[in-house]
Protein backbone atom coordinates (compact mmCIF):
# COMPACT_ATOMS: atom_id res chain seq x y z
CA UNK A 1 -6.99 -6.42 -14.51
CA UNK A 2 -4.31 -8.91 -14.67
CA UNK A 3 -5.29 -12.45 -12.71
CA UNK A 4 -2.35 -14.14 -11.67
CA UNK A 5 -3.07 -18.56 -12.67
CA UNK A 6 -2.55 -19.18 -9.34
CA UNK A 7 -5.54 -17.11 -7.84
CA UNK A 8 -7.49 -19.76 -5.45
CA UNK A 9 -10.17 -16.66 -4.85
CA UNK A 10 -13.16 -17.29 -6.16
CA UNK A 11 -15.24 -13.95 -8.23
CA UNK A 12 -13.69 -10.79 -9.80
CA UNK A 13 -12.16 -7.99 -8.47
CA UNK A 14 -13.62 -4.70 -8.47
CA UNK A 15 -11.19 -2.62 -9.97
CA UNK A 16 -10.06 0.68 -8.52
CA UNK A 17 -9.27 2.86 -11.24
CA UNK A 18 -13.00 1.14 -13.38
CA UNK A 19 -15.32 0.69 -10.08
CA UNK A 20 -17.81 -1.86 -10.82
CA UNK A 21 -19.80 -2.00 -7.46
CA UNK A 22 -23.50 -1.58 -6.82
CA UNK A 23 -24.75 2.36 -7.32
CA UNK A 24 -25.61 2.57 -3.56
CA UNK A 25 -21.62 1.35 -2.53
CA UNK A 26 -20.71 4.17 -5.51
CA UNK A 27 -22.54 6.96 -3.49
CA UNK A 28 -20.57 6.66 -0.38
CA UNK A 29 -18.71 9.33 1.37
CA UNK A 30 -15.30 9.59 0.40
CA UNK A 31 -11.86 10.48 1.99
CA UNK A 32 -10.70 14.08 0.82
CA UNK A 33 -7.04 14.97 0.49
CA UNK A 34 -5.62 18.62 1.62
CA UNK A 35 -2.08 19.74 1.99
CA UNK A 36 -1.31 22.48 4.41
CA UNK A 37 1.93 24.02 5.79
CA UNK A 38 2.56 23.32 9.24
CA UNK A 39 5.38 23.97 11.51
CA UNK A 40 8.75 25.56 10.15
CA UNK A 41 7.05 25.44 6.64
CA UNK A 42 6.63 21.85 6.63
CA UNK A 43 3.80 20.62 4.19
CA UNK A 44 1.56 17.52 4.91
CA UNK A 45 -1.38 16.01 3.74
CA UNK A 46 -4.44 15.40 5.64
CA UNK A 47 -6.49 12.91 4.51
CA UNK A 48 -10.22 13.56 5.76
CA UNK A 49 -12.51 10.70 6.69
CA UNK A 50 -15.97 10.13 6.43
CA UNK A 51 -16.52 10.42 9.88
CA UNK A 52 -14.36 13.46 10.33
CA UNK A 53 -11.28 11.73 11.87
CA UNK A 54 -8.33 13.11 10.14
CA UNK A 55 -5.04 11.09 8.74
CA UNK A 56 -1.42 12.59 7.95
CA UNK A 57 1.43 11.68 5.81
CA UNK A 58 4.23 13.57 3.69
CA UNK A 59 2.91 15.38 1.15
CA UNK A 60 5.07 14.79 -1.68
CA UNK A 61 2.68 13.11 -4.13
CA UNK A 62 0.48 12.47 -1.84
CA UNK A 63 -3.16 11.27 -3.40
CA UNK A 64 -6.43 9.64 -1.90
CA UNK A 65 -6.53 6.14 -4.47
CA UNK A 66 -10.27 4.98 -3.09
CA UNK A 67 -12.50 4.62 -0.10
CA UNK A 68 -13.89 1.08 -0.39
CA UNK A 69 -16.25 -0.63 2.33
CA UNK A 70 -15.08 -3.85 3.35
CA UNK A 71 -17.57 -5.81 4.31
CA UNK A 72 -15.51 -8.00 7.41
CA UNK A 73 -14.00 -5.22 8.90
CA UNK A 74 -15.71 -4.12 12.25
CA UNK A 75 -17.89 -1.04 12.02
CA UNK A 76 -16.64 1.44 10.93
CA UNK A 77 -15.84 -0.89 7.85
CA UNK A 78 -14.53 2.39 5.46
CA UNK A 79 -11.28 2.30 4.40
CA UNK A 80 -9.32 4.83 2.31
CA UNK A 81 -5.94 3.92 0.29
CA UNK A 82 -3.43 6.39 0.49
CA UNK A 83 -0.51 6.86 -1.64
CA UNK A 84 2.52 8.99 -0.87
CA UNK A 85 6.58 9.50 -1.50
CA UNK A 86 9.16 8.42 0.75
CA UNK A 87 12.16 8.91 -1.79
CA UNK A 88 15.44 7.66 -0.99
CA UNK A 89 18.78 9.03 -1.87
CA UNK A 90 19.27 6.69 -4.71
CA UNK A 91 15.30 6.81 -5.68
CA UNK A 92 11.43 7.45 -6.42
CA UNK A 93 9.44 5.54 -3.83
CA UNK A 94 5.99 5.83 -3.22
CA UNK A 95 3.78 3.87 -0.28
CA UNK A 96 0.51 2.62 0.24
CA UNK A 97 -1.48 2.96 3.32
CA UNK A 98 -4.66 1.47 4.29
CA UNK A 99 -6.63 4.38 6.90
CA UNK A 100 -9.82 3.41 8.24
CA UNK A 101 -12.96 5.52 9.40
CA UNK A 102 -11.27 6.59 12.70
CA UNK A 103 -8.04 7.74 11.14
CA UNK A 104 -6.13 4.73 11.60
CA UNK A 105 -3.61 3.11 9.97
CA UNK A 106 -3.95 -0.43 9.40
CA UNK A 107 -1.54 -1.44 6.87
CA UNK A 108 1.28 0.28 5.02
CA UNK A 109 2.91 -1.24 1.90
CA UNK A 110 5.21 -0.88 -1.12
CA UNK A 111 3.72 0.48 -3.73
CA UNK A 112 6.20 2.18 -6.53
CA UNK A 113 9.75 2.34 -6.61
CA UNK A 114 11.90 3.43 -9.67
CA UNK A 115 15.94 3.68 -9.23
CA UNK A 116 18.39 4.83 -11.63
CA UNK A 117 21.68 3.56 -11.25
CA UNK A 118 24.86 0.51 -11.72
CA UNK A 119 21.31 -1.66 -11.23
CA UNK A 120 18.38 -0.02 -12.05
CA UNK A 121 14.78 -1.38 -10.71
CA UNK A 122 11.39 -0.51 -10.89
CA UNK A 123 8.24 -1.87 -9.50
CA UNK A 124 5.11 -0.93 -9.66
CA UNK A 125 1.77 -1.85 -7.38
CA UNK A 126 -2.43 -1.95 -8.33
CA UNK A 127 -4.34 -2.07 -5.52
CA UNK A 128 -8.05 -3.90 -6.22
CA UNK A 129 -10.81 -5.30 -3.86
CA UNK A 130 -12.54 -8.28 -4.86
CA UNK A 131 -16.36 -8.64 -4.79
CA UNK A 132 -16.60 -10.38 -1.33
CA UNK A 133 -15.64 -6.98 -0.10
CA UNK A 134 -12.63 -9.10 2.46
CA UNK A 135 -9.97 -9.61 0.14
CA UNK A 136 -7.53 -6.63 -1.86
CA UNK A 137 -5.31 -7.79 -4.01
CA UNK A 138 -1.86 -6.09 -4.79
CA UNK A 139 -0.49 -6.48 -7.91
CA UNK A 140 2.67 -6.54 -8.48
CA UNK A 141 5.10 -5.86 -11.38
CA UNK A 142 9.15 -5.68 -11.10
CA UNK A 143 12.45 -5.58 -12.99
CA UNK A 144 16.23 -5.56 -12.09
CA UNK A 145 18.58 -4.92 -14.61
CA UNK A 146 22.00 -6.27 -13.62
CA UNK A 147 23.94 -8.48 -16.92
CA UNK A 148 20.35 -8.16 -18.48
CA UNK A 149 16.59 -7.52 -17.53
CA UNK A 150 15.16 -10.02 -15.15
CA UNK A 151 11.13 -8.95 -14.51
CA UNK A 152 8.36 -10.65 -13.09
CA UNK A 153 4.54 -10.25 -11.56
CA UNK A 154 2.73 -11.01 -9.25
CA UNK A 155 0.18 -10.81 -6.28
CA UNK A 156 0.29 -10.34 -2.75
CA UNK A 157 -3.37 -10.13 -0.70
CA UNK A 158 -4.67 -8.87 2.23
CA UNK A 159 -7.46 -10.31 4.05
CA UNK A 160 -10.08 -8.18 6.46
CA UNK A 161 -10.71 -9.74 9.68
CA UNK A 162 -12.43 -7.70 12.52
CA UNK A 163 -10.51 -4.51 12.95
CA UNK A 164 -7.39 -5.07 11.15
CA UNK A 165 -5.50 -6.26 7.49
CA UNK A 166 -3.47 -8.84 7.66
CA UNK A 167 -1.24 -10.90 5.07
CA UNK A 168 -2.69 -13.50 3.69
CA UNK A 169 -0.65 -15.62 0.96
CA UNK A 170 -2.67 -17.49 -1.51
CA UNK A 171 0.38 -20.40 -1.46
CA UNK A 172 3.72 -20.54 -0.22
CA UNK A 173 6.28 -18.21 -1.35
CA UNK A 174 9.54 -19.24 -3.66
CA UNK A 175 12.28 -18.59 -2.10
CA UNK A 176 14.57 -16.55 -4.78
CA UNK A 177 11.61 -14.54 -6.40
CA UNK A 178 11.20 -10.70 -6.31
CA UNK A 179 8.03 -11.21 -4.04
CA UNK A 180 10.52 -13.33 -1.79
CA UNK A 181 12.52 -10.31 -1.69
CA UNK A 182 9.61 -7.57 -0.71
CA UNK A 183 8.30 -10.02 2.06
CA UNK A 184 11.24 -8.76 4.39
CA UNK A 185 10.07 -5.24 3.75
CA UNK A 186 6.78 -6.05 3.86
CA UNK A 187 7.36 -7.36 7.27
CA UNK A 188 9.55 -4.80 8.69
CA UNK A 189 6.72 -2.05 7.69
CA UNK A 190 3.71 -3.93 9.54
CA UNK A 191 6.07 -4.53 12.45
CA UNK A 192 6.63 -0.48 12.62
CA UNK A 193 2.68 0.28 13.21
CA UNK A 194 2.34 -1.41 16.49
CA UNK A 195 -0.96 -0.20 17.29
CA UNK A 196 -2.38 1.68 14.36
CA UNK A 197 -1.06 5.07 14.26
CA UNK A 198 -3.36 8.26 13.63
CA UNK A 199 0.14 9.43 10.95
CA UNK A 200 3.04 7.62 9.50
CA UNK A 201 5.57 7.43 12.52
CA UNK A 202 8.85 9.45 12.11
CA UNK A 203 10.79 6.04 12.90
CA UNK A 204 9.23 4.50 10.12
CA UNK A 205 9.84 7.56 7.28
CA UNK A 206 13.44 7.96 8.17
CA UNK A 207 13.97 4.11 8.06
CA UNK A 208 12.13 4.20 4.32
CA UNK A 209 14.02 7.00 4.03
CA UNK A 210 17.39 5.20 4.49
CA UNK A 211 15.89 1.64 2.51
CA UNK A 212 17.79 -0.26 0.10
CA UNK A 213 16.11 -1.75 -3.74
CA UNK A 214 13.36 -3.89 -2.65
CA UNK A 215 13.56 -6.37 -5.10
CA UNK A 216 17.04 -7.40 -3.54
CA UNK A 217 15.73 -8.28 0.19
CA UNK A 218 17.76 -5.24 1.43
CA UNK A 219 16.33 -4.87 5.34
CA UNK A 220 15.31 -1.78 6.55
CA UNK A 221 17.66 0.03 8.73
CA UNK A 222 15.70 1.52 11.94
């Protein structure tokens, strides 16, 4: 894994896609994925927890990333990361949402976007939990071609405090930069949820539907 210089958290991350946690965190339940038709033909995915509460999103590329334990969330601390599509006219764009044990959605965020175009963009997102079992850490990689390629990485985090994941910036954020751009959208998608939501609310899909490149701090249109 990539550590950004600036990383004030102290330990390693535990890696997603190479787990290196304790055998008895490595034989927990897990979140399964299913996609079923349901009215008018419609598919979604159902994400299954643990406990038997049940999660849906679209299920275009749809896929169950991990079910980590965080240790500071309130019981139940399981929590499985979901990706999915929400393409837009002009591109591929995939999000990342955060379900705990009772089905609930407690964060949503960017995760991959690729557009083809006058300006073409891409960014990509790695999802990892560090060893204090509070912190994820979303990596981030971007480009915009406009005259010529402009790219640049790095990390946004999310901290676990009682029941929910919240932002939680390591150091102020340059105004200018391409993670100054996605903070507008990352806003826009936590301000959505309200309570967390058992699905992804229709309001929110259409509006993702209807998003501009995030690397250019295009708002959401609701």
């Amino acid at each position: 894994m990539i550590m950004p210089r600036r990383l004030l958290l102290a330990g390693p991350a535990l890696m997603l896609t190479v787990p290196r946690v304790a055998p008895a965190a490595q034989a927990a339940p897990r979140a399964e994925l299913s996609i079923a038709s349901v009215d008018s033909g419609r598919r979604e995915a159902f994400v299954t927890l643990p406990s038997g509460a049940v999660f849906t999103c679209p299920a275009r590329r749809a896929r169950v990333l991990a079910t980590l334990v965080m240790g500071a969330l309130a019981s139940p601390s399981l929590v499985a990361v979901v990706q999915f599509a929400v393409d837009t006219a002009a591109a591929k764009q995939d999000l990342i949402g955060f379900v705990n044990d009772k089905g609930r959605l407690l964060a949503l965020e960017p995760g991959d976007w690729q557009e083809r175009g006058q300006y073409a963009a891409t960014l990509t997102t790695r999802v990892s939990m560090f060893a204090d079992r509070r912190h994820i850490a979303l990596e981030r990689s971007a480009a915009l071609h406009t005259a010529g390629w402009h790219r640049e990485s790095w990390t946004d985090y999310l901290r676990a405090d009682d029941a929910t994941l919240m932002d939680a910036p390591q150091r102020p954020i340059l105004a200018g930069t391409f993670q100054h751009a996605l903070l507008g959208r990352r806003a826009a998608l936590a301000a959505m949820l309200g309570p967390p939501p058992i699905d992804v609310p229709q309001l929110l899909l259409e509006a993702a539907r209807n998003a501009g490149s995030p690397l250019t701090g295009e708002a959401i249109r609701v």
